[in-house]
Protein backbone atom coordinates (compact mmCIF):
# COMPACT_ATOMS: atom_id res chain seq x y z
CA UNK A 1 -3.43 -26.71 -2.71
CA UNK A 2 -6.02 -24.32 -4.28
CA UNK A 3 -4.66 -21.01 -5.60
CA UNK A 4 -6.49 -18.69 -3.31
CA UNK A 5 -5.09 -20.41 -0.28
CA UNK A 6 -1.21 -20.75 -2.05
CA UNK A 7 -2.03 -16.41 -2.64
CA UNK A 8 -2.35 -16.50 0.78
CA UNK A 9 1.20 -17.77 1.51
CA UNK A 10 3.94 -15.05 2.05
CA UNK A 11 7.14 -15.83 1.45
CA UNK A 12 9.40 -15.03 4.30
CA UNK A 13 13.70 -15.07 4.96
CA UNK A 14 14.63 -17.08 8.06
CA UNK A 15 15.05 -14.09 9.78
CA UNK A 16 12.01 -12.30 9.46
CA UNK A 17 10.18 -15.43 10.44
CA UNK A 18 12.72 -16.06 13.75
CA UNK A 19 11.73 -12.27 14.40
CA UNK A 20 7.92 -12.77 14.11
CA UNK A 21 8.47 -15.87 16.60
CA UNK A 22 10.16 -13.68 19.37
CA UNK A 23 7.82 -10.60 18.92
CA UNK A 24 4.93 -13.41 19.61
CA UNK A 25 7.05 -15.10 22.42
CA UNK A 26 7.24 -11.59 24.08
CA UNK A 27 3.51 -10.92 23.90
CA UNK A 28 2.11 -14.17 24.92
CA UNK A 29 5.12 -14.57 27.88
CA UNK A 30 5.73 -10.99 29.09
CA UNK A 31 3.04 -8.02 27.77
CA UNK A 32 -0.19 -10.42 27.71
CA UNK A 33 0.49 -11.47 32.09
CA UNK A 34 1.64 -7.69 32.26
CA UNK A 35 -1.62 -6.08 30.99
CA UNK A 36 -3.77 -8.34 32.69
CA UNK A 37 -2.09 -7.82 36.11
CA UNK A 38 -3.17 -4.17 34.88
CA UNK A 39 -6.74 -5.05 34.68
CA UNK A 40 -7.06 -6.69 37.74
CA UNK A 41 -5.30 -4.05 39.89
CA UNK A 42 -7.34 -1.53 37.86
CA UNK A 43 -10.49 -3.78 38.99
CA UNK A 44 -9.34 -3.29 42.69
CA UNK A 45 -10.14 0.16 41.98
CA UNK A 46 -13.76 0.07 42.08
CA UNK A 47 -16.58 1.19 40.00
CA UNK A 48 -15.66 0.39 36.17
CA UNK A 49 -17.75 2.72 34.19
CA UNK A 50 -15.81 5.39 35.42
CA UNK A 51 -12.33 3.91 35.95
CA UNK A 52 -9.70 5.48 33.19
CA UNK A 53 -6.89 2.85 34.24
CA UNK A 54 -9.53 -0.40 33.95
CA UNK A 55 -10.71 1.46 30.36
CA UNK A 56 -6.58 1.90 29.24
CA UNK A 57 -5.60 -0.90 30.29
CA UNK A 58 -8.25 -3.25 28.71
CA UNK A 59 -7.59 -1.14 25.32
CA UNK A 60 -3.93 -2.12 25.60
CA UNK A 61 -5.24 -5.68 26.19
CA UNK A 62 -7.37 -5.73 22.83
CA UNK A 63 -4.42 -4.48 21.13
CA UNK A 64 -1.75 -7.27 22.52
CA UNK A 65 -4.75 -9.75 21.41
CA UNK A 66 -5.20 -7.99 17.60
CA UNK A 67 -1.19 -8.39 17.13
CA UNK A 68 -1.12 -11.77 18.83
CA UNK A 69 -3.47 -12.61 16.14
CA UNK A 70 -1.97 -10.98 13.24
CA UNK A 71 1.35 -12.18 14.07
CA UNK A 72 0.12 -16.14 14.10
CA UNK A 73 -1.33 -16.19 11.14
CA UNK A 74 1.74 -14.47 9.20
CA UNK A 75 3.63 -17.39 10.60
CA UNK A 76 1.10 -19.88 9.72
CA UNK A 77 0.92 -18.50 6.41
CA UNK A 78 5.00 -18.06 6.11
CA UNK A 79 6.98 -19.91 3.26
CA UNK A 80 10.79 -20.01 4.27
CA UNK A 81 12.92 -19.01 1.36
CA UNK A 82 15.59 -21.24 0.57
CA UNK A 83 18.25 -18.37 1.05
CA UNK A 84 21.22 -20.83 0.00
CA UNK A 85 19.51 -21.65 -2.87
CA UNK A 86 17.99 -19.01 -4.40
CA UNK A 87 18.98 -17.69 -7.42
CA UNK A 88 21.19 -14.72 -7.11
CA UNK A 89 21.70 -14.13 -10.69
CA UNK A 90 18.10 -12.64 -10.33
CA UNK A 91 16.43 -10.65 -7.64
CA UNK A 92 14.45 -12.59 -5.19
CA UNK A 93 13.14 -12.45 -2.01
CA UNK A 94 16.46 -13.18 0.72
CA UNK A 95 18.39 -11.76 -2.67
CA UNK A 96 20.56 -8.51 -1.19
CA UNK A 97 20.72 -5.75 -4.13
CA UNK A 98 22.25 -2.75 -5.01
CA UNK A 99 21.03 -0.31 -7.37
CA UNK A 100 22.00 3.44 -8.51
CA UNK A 101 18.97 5.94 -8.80
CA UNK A 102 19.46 7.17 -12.92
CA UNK A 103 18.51 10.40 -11.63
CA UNK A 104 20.44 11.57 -8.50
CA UNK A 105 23.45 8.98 -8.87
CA UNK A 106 22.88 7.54 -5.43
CA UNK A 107 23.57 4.18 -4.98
CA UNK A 108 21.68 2.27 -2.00
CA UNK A 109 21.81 -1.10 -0.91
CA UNK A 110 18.74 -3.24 0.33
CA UNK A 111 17.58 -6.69 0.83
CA UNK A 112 14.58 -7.84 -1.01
CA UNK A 113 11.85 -9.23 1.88
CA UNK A 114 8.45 -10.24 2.46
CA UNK A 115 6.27 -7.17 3.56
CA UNK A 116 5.96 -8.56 7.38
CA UNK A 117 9.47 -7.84 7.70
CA UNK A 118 10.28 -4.99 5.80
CA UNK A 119 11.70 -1.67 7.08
CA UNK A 120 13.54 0.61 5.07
CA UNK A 121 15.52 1.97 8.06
CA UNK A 122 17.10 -1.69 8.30
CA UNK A 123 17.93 -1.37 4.85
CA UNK A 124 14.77 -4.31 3.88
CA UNK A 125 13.23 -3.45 1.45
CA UNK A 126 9.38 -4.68 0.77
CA UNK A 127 8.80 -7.40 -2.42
CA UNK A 128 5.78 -6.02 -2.55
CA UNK A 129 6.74 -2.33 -2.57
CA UNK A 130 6.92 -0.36 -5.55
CA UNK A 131 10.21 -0.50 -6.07
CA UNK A 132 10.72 -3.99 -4.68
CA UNK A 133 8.04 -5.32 -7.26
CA UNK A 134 10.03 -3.73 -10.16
CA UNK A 135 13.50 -5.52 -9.50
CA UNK A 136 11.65 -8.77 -8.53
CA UNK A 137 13.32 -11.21 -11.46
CA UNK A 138 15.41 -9.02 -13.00
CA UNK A 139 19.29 -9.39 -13.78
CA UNK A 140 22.13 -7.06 -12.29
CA UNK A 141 22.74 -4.28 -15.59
CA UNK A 142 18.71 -4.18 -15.77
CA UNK A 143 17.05 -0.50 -16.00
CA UNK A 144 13.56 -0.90 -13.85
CA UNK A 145 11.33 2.11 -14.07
CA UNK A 146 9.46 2.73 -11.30
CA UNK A 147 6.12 5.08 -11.46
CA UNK A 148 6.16 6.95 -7.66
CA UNK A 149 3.34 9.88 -6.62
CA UNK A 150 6.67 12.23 -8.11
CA UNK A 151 7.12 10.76 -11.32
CA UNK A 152 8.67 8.10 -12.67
CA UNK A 153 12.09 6.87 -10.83
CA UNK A 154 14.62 4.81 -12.82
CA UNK A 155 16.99 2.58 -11.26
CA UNK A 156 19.89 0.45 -12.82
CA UNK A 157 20.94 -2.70 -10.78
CA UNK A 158 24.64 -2.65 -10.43
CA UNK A 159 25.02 -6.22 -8.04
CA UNK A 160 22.94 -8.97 -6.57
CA UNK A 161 24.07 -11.12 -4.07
CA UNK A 162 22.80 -13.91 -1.25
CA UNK A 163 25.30 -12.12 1.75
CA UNK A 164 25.12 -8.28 2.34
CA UNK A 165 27.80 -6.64 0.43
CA UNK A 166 30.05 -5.78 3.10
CA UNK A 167 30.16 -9.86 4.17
CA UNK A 168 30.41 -10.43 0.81
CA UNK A 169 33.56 -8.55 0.43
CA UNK A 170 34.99 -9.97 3.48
């Protein structure tokens, strides 16, 4: 395999690829028939160049297509990480970490994921993020310093682990 198309792989959890595969299930099965029943009672309108609901609804259409699109080829470009056995005595992507900001003393919890399925209000945190970059590799009692628009951010790794913390406790 040549390097620029193994670049193009993104390494993905089981999860995040199981959630790409319903998102695309829902758009091709439900949204796609949805907006074009739009368009064709929007046709039964009359004159197109001046009919707002054909316009809207065959902009909604475009967009369902775009994300169709984008959302196949993140899966056919998705490598599953071997979440059992990846190596949690280093951070990896499908690694669950928990670090304490040097600064404020806050300690958050996150799991390290592929950029298609990150959101930080989940708690998953982006590999390809600033701060996700900087633990990539690196051993729980590390110091990663991470340059942000604010200044520099330090952050100590406390605990890395292949469950979320509160499983793992259990």
């Amino acid at each position: 395999m040549s390097d620029a198309v193994e670049s193009a792989k993104n390494q993905m959890t089981s999860e995040g690829v199981r959630e790409l595969e319903e998102r695309l299930e829902r758009l091709k099965t439900v949204d796609r028939p949805a907006v074009a029943d739009e368009i064709k009672e929007a046709r039964a309108y009359g004159d197109l160049s001046e009919n707002a609901e054909y316009d809207a609804a065959k902009e909604k259409q475009a967009k369902i297509e775009g994300e169709i699109s984008n959302l196949e080829k993140q899966l056919r470009n998705a490598v599953v990480v071997d979440e059992e056995g990846v190596d949690s005595q280093l951070v990896n992507v499908g690694t669950y970490v928990r670090i304490l900001d040097k600064e404020t003393g806050d300690e958050e919890e996150y799991r390290i994921v592929s950029s298609a399925e990150a959101d930080l209000a989940r708690g998953k945190l982006s590999n390809e993020s600033p701060v996700g970059a900087s633990l990539l590799g690196r051993k729980a009692g590390a110091t990663v310093k991470v340059d942000a628009p604010g200044g520099a951010i330090r952050y100590k790794i406390l605990e890395i682990s292949k469950k979320p913390f509160d499983a793992a406790e259990a």
